[in-house]
Protein backbone atom coordinates (compact mmCIF):
# COMPACT_ATOMS: atom_id res chain seq x y z
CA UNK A 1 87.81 94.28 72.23
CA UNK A 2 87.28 97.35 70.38
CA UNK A 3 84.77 99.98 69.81
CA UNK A 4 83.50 101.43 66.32
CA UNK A 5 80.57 103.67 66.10
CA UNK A 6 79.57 102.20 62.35
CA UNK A 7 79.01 99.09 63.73
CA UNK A 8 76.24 98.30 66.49
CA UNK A 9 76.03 101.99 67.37
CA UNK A 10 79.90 101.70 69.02
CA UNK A 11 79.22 98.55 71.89
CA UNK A 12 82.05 96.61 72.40
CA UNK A 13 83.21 94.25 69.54
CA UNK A 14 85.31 91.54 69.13
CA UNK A 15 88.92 92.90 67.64
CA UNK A 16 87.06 94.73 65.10
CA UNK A 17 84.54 92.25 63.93
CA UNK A 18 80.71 91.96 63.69
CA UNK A 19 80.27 90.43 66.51
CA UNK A 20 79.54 92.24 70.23
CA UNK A 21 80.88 91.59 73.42
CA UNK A 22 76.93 91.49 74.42
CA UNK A 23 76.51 88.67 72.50
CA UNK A 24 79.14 86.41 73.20
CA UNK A 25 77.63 86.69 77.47
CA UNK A 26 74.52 86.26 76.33
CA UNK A 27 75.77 82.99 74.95
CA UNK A 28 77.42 82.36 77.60
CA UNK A 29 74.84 83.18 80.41
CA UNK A 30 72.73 81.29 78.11
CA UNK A 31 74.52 78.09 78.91
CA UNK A 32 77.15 77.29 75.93
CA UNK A 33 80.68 76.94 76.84
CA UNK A 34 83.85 78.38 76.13
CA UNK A 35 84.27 75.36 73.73
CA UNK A 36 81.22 75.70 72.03
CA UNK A 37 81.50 79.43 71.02
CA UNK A 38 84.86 78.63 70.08
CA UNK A 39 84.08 76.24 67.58
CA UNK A 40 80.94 78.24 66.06
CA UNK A 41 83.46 81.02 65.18
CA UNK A 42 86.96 79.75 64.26
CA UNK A 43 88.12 83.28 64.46
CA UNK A 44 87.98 84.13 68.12
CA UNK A 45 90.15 82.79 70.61
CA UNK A 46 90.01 82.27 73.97
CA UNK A 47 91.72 85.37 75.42
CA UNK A 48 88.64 87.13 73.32
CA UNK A 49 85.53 85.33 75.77
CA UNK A 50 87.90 86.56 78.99
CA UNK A 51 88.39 89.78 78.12
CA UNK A 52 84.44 89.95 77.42
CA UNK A 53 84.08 88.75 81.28
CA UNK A 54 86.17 91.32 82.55
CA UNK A 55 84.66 93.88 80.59
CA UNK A 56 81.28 92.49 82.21
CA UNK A 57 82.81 92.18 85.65
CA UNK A 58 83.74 95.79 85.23
């Protein structure tokens, strides 16, 4: 997880990506799986959704 202020006004990203931690628990609290985001984005592994819950649980 990183944090850039050119992209989405510096929340927490992905490794650098276009894609915010927000997102990905959104998804999540939304119902998809681990599996499921994993597959829509070939990119992120798993290590990448835990580190978003203990950014969350933090």
């Amino acid at each position: 997880m990183t944090f850039n202020p050119q992209i989405f006004g510096g929340k927490p990203i992905i490794r650098g990506r276009r894609l915010a931690v927000e997102h990905i628990l959104g998804m999540l609290a939304a119902g998809d799986t681990i599996e499921t985001l994993l597959e829509a984005y070939p990119w992120l592994e798993r290590e990448d959704i835990q580190a978003c819950l203990v950014y969350a649980a933090n």
